[in-house]
Each structure stands twice: as C-alpha cells, then as structure tokens.
N, C-alpha and C. Protein backbone atom coordinates (compact mmCIF):
# COMPACT_ATOMS: atom_id res chain seq x y z
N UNK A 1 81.45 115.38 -22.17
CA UNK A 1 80.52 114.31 -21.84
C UNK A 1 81.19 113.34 -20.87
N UNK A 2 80.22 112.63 -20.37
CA UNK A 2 80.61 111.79 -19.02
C UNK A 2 81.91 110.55 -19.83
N UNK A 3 82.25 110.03 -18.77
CA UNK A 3 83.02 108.35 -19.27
C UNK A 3 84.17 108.49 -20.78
N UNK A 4 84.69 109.45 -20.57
CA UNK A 4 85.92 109.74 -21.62
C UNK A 4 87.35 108.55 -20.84
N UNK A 5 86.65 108.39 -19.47
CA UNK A 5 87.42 107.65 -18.67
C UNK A 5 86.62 107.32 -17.46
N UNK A 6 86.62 106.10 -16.82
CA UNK A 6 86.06 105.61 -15.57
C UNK A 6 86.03 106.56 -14.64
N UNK A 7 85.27 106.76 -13.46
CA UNK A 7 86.00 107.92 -12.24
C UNK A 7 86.36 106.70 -11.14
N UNK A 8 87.21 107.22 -10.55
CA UNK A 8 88.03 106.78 -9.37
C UNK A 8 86.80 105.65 -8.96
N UNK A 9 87.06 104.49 -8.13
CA UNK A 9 86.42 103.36 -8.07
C UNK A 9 85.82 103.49 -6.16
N UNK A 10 84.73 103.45 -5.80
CA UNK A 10 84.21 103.76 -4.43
C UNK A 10 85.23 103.06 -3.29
N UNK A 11 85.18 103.17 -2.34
CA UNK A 11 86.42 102.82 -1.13
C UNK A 11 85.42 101.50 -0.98
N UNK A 12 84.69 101.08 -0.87
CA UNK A 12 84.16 99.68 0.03
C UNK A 12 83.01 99.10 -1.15
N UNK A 13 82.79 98.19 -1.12
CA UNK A 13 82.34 97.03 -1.77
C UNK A 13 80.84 96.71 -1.34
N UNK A 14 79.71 97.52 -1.29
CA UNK A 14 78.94 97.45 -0.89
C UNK A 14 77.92 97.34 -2.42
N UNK A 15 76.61 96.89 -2.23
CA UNK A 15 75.74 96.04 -3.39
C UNK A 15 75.54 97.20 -4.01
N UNK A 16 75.42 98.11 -3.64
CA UNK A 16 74.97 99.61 -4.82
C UNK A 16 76.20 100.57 -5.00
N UNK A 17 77.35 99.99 -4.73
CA UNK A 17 78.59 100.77 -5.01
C UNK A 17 78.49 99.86 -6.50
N UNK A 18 78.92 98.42 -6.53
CA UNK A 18 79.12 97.53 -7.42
C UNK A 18 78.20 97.78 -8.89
N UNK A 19 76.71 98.00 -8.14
CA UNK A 19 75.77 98.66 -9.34
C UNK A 19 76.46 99.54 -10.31
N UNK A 20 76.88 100.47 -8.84
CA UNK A 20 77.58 102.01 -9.41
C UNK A 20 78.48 101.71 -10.30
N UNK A 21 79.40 100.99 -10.12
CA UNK A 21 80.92 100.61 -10.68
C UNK A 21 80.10 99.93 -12.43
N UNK A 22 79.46 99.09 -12.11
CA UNK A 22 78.67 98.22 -13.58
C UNK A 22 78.60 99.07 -14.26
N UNK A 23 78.28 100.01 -14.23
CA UNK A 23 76.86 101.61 -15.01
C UNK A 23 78.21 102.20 -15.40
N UNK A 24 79.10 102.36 -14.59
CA UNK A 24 80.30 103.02 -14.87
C UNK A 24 81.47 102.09 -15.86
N UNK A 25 81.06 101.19 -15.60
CA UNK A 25 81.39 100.14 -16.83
C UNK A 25 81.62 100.34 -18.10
N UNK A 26 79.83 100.44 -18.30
CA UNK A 26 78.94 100.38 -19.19
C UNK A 26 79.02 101.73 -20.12
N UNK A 27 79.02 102.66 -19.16
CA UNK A 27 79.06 104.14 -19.55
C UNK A 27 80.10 104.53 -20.36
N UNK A 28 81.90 103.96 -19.95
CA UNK A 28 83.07 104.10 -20.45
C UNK A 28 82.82 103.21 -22.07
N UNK A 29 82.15 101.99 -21.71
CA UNK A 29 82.25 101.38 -22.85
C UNK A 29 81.52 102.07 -24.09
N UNK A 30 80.60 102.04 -24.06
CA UNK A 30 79.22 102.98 -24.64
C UNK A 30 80.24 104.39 -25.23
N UNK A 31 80.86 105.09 -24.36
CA UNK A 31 81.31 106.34 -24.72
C UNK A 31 82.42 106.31 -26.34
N UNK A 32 83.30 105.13 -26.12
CA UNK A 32 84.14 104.87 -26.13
C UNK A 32 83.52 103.76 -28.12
N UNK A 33 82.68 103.12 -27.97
CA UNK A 33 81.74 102.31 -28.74
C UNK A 33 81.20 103.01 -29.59
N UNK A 34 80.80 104.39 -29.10
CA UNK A 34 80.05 105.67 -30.21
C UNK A 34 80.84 106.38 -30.32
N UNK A 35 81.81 106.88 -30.15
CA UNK A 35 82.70 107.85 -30.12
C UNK A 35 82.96 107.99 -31.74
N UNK A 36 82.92 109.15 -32.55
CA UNK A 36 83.24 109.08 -33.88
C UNK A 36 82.53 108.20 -34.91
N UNK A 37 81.98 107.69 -34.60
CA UNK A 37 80.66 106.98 -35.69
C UNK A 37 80.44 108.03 -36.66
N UNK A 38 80.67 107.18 -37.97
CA UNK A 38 80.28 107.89 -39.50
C UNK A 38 79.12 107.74 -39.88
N UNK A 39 78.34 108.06 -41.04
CA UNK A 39 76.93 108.06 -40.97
C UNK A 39 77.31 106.22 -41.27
N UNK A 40 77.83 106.00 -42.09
CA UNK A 40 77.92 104.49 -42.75
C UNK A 40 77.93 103.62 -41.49
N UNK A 41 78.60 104.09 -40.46
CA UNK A 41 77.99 103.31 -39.13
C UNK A 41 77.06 102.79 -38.61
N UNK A 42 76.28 104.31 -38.45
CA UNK A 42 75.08 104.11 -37.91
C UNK A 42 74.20 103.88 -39.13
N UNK A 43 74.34 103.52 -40.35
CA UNK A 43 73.52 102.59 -41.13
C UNK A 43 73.61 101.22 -41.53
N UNK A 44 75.04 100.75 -40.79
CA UNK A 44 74.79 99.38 -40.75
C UNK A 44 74.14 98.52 -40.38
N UNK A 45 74.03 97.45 -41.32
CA UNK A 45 73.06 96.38 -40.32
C UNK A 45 73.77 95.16 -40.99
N UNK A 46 73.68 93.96 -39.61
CA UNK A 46 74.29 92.89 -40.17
C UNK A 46 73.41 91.92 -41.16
N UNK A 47 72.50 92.13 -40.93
CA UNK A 47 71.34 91.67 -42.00
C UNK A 47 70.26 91.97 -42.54
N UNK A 48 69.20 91.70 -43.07
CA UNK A 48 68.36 93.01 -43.36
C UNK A 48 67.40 92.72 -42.34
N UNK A 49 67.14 91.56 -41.71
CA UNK A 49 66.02 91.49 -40.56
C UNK A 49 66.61 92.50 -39.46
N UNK A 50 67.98 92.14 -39.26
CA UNK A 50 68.52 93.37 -37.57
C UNK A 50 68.07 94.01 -37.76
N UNK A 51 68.78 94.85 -36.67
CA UNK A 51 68.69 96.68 -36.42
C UNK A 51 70.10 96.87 -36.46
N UNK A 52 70.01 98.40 -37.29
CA UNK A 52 71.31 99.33 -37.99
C UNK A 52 71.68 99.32 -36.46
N UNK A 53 72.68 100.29 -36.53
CA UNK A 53 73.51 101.02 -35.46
C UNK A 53 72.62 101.46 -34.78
N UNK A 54 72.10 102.71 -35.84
CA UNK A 54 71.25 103.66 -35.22
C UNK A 54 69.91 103.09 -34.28
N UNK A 55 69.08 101.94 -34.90
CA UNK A 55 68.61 101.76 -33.78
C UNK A 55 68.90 100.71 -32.59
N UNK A 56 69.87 100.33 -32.67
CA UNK A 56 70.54 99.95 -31.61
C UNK A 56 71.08 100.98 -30.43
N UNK A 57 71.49 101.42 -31.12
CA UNK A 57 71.45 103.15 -30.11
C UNK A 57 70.39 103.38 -29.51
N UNK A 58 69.46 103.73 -30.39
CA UNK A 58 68.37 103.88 -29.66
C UNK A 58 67.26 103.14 -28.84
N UNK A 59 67.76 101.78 -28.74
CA UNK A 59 67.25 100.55 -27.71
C UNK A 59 68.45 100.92 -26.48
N UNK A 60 69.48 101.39 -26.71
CA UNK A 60 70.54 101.79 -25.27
C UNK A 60 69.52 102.70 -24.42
N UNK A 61 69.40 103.88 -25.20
CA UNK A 61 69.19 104.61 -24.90
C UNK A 61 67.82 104.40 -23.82
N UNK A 62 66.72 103.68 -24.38
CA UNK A 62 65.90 103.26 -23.50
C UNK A 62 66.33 102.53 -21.93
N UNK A 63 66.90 101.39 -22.43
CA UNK A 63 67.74 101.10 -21.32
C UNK A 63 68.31 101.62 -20.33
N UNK A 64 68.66 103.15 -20.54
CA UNK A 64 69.43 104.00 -19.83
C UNK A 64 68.56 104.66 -19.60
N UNK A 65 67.31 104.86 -19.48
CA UNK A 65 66.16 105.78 -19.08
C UNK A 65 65.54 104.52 -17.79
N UNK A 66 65.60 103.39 -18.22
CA UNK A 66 65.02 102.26 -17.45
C UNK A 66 66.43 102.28 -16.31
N UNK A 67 67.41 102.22 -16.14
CA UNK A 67 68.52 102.67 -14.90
C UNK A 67 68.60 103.41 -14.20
N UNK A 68 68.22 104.81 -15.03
CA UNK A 68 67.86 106.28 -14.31
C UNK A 68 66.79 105.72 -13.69
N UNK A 69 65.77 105.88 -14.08
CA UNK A 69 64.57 105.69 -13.46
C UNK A 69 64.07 105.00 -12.64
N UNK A 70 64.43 103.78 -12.53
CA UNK A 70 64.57 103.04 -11.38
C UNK A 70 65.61 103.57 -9.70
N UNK A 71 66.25 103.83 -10.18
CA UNK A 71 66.89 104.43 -9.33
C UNK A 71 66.50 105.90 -8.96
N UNK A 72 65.46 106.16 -9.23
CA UNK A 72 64.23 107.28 -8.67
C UNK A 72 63.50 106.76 -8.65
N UNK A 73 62.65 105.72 -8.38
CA UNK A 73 61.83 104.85 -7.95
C UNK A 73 60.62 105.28 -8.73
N UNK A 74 60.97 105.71 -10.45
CA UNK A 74 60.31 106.14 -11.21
C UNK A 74 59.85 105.03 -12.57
N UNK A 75 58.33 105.29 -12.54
CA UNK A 75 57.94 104.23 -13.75
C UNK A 75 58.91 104.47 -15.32
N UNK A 76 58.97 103.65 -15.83
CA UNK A 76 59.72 103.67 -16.99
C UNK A 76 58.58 103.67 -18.42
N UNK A 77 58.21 104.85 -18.91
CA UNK A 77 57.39 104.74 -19.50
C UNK A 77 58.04 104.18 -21.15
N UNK A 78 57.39 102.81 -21.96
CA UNK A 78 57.96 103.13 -23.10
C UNK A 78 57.84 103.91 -24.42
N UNK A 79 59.25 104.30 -24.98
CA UNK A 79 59.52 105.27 -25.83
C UNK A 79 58.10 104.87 -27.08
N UNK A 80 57.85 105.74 -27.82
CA UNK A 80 57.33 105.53 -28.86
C UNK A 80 58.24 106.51 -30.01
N UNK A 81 58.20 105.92 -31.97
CA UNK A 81 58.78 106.61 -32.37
C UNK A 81 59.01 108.38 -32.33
N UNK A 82 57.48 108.68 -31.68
CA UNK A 82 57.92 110.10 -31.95
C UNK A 82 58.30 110.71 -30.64
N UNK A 83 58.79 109.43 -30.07
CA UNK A 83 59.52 110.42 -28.51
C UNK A 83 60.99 110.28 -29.09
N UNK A 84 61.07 109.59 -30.04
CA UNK A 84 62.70 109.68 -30.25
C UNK A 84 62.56 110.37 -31.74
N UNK A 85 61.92 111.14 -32.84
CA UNK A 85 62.22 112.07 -33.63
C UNK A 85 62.91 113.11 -33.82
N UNK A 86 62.53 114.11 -32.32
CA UNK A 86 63.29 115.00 -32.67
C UNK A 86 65.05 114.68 -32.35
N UNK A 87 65.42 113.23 -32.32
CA UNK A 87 66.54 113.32 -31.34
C UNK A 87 67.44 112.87 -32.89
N UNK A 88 68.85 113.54 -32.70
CA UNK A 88 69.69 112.92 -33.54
C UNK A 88 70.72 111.48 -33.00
N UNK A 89 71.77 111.31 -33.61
CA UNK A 89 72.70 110.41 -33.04
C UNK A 89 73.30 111.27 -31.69
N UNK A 90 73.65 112.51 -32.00
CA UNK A 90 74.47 112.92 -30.74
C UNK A 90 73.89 113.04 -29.72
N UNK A 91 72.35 114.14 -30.02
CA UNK A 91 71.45 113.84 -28.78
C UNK A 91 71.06 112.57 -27.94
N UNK A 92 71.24 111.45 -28.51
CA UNK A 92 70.63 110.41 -28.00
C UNK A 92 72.25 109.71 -27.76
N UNK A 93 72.99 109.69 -28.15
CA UNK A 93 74.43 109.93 -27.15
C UNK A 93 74.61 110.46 -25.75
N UNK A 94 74.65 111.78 -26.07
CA UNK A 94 74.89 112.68 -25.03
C UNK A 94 73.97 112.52 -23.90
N UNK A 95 72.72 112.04 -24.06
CA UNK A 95 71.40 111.74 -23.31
C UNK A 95 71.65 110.27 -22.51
N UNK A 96 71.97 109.36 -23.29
CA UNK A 96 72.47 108.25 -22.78
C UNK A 96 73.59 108.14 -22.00
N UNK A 97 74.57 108.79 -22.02
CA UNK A 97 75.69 109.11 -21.32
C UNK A 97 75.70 109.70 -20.30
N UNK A 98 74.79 110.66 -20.21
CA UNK A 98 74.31 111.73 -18.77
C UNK A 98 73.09 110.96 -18.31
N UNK A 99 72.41 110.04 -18.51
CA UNK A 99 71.40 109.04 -17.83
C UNK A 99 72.61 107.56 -17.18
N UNK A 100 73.19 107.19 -18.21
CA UNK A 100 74.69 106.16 -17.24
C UNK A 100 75.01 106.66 -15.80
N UNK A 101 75.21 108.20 -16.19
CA UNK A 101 76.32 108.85 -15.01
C UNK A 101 75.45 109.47 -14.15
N UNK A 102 73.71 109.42 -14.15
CA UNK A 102 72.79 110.08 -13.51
C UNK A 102 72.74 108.97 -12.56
N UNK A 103 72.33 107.80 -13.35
CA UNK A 103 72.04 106.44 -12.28
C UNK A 103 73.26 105.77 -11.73
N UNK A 104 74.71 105.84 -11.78
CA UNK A 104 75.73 105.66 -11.77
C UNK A 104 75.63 106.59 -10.04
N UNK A 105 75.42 107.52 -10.37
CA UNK A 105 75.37 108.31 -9.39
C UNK A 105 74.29 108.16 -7.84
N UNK A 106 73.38 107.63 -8.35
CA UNK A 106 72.36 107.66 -7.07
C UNK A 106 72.24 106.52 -6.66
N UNK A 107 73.18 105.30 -7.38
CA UNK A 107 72.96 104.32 -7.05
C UNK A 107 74.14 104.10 -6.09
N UNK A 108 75.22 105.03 -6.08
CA UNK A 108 76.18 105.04 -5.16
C UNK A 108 75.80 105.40 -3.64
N UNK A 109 76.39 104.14 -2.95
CA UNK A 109 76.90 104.60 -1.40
C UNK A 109 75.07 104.16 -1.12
N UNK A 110 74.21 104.02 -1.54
CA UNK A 110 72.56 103.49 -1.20
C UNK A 110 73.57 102.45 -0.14
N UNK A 111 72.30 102.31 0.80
CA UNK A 111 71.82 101.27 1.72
C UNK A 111 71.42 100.09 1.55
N UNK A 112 71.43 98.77 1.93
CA UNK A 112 70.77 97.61 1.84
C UNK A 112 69.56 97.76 1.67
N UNK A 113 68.70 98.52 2.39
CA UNK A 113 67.36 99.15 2.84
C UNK A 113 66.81 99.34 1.59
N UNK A 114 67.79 100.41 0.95
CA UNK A 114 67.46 101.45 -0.14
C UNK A 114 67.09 100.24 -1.67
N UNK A 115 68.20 99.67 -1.64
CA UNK A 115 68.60 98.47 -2.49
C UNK A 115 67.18 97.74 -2.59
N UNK A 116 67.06 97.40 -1.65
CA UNK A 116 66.20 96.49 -1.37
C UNK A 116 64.19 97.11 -1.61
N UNK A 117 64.82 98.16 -1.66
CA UNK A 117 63.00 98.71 -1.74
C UNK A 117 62.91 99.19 -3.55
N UNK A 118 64.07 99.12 -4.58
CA UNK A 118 63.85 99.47 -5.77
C UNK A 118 63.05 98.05 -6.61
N UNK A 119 62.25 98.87 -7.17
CA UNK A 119 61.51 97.93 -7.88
C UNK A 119 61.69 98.71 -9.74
N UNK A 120 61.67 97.83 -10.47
CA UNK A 120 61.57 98.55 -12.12
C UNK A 120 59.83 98.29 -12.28
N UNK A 121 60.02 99.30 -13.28
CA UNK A 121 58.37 99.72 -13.47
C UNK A 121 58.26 100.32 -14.65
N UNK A 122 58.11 98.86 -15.59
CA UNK A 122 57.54 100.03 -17.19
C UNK A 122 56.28 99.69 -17.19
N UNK A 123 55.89 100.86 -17.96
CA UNK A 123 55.05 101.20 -18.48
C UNK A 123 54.55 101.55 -20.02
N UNK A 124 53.81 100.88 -20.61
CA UNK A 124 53.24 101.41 -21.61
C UNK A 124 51.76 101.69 -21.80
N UNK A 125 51.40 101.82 -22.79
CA UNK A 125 49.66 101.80 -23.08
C UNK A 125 48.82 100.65 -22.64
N UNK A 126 48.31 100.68 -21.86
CA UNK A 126 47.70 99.58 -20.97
C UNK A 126 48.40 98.24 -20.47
N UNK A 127 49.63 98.67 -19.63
CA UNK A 127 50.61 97.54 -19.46
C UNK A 127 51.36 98.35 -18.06
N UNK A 128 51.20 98.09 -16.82
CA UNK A 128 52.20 98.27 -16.27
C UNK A 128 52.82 97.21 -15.03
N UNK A 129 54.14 97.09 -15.50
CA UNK A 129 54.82 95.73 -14.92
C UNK A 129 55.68 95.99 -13.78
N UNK A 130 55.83 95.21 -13.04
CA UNK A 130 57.01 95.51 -11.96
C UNK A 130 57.53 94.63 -11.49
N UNK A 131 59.23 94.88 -11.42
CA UNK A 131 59.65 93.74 -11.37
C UNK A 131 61.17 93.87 -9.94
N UNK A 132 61.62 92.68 -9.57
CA UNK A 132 62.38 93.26 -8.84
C UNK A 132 63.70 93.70 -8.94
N UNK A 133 64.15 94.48 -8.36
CA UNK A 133 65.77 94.49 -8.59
C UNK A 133 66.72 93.52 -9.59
N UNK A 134 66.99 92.60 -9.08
CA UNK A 134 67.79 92.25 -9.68
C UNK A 134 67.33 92.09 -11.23
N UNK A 135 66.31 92.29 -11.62
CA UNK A 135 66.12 92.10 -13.27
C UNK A 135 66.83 93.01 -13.75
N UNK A 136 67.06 94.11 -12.78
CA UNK A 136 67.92 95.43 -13.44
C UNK A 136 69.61 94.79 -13.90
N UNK A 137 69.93 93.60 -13.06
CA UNK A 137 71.12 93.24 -13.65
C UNK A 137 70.88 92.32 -14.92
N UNK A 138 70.57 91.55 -14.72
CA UNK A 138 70.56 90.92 -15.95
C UNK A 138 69.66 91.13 -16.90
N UNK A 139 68.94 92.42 -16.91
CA UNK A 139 68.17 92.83 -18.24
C UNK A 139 69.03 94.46 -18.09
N UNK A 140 68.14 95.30 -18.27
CA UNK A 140 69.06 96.84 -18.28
C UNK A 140 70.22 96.55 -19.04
N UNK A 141 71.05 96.57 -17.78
CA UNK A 141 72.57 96.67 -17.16
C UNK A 141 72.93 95.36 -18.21
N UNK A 142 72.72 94.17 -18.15
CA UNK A 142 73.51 93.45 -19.38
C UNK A 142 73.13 93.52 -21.31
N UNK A 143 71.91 93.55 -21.07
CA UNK A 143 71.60 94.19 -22.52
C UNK A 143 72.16 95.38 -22.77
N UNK A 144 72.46 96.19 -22.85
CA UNK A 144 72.97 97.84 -22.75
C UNK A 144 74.63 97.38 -22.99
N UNK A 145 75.24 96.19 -22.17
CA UNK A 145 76.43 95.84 -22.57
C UNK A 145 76.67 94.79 -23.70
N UNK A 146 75.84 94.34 -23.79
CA UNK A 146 75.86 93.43 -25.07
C UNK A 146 75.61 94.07 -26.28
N UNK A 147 74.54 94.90 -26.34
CA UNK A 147 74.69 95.87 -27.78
C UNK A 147 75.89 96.72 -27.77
N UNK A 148 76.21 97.23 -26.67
CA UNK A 148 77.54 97.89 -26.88
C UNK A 148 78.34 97.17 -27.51
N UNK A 149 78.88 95.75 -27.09
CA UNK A 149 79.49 95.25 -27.79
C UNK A 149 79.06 94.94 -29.25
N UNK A 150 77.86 94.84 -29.75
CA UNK A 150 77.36 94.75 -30.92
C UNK A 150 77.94 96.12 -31.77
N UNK A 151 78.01 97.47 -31.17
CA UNK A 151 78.15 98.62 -31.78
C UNK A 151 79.78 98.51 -32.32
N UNK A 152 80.22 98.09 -31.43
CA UNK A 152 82.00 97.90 -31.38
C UNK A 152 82.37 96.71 -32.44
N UNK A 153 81.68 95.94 -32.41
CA UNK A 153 81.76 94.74 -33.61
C UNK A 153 81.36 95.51 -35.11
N UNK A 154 79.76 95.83 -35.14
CA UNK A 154 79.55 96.87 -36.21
C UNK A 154 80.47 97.73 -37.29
N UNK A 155 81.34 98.26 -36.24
CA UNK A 155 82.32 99.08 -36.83
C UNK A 155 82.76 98.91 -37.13
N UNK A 156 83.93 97.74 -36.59
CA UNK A 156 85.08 97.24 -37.13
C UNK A 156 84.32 96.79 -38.49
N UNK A 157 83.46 95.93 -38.72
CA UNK A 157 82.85 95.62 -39.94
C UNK A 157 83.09 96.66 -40.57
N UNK A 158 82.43 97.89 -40.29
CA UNK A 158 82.87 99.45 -41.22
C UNK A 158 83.88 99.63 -41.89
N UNK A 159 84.93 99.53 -41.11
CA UNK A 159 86.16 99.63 -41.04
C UNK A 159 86.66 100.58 -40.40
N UNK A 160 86.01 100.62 -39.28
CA UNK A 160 85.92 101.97 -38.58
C UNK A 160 85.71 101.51 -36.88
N UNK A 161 87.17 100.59 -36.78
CA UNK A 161 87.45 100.33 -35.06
C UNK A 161 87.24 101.59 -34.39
N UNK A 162 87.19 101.28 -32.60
CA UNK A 162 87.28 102.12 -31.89
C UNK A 162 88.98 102.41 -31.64
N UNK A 163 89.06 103.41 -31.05
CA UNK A 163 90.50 104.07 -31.09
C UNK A 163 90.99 102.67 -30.13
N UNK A 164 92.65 102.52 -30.55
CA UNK A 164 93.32 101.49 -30.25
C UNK A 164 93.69 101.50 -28.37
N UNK A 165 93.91 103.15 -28.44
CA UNK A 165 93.94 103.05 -26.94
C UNK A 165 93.20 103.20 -26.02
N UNK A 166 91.90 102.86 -25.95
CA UNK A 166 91.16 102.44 -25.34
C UNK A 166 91.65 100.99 -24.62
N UNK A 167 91.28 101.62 -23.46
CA UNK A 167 91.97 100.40 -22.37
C UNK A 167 90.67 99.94 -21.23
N UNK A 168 89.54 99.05 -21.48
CA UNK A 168 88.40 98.70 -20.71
C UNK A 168 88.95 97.95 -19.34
N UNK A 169 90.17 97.35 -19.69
CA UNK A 169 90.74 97.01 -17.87
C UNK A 169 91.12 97.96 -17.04
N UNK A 170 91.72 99.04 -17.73
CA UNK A 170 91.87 100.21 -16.58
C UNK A 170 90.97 101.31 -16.55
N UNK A 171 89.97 100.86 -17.70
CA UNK A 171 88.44 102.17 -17.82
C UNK A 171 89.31 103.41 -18.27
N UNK A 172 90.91 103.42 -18.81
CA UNK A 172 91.28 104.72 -19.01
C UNK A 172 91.99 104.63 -20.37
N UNK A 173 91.83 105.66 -21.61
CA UNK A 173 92.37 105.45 -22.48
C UNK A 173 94.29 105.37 -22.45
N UNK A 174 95.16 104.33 -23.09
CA UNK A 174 96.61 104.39 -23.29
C UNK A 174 97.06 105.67 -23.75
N UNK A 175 98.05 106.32 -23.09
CA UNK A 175 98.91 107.73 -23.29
C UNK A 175 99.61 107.08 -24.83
C-alpha cells in the first residue's frame, strides 16, 4: 500500500505541487495512524455522543473520495450507509490510501490554469453544491488531518501507540 513512506518531494514549488506534497502528508500520516489497529481500536470512542475509530475512518475515507474527485473535475456524490457495508476496516484503508496517492498524483505538476478551473462538487439527494478550490484546503485536506490525528490520540488511549519510529518530519520511518 501507498505512504509506508513519503515519495521523493517535486523539484519546484508550484500551487499544485504543494497540494501534491499536503495529500502526501496526509497519506504517510493516515498510513502510519491505521497501521495495526486492534478491533478495541476501532471501537473506541471518547464519549458516547463521538464517533468510534471506525467511523472516523470512515468520514476519511469520504474525504479522500472528495480529493480524488475533485481533481477529476468529478461531482462528489455523498456516501450513504450501504455504500460503505460491504467495506471492512482494511478495505476502506486500502481505498483511502490509493484515493491519497490517486489525487496526490494528478494534482502534481497541474498548471495555474488547471488550478484555477477546479471546483468541488458534492452531491447528494436533492443538493448539489459547488464550491471553490481553496475549500479543498481547509475542509478535505485539513479535516482528513485532524481526524488522523484524532485516530493517533485514540490509540494511545488503547494502549496501542503508533510504532515509535515513525518519523512525520522526514515522512520516513527511523532504521
């Protein structure tokens, strides 16, 4: 699976490299955040109003369909429970991880042009919204990192940290 480690960082500093680099962020963290989860994990909850692990996962996971998809200039339709039934924890892992590294990917090396013509677009049952770019940073792209960090907090509650050598400044795990 993708983000066991960052990939090499783009040569120039352009607005959809930086996207790229975020997602790739996000992706390492996420990987790294679920990695080895026990069931007692993904049934935590910090209170009884939250959401467990598990569906915190599965609000990423949306998120990461709303990144892909935008970056195919594709409506984001929302999930309902039985689009996520047949899925387990790993599927909706492994799915989320290859949607990071899908939009990670097409959002690289884009144009100002390109940048500039993405719009987000969900959709549900008589609702469709559109919004511009940049909501993708500070909704998507920062929610998706803030539950991550919620997942990583979670655990330790478990008692069940993420591995120690995990290193998020160099995106590469310690030898």
């Amino acid at each position: 699976m993708p983000y066991q480690q960052i990939p090499e960082y783009p040569k120039n500093y352009s607005s959809s490299n930086i996207i790229s680099r975020l997602i790739d962020g996000l992706g390492y963290r996420y990987y790294w955040a679920t990695e080895s989860l026990t069931d007692t994990d993904l049934k935590y909850k910090p209170s009884a109003e939250g959401f467990d692990t598990y569906k915190t996962i599965e609000h990423i996971y949306w998120l990461s369909i709303m990144i892909t998809n935008t970056a195919q200039n594709l409506p984001s339709i929302r999930l309902t429970p039985d689009d996520l039934s047949t899925m387990n924890f790993d599927i909706l892992r492994k799915k989320t991880l290859q949607n990071l590294k899908k939009g990670s990917e097409l959002y690289a090396e884009k144009t100002k042009d390109d940048m500039d013509d993405y719009m987000i677009i969900i959709q549900s049952e008589g609702y469709k919204g559109e919004f511009p770019f940049w909501h993708m940073i500070n909704g998507p792209i920062s929610d998706a990192l803030y539950h991550t960090g919620q997942i990583v907090s979670f655990r330790r509650t478990t008692g069940n940290p993420i591995d120690s050598k995990v290193n998020v400044f160099t995106g590469k795990p310690k030898s």
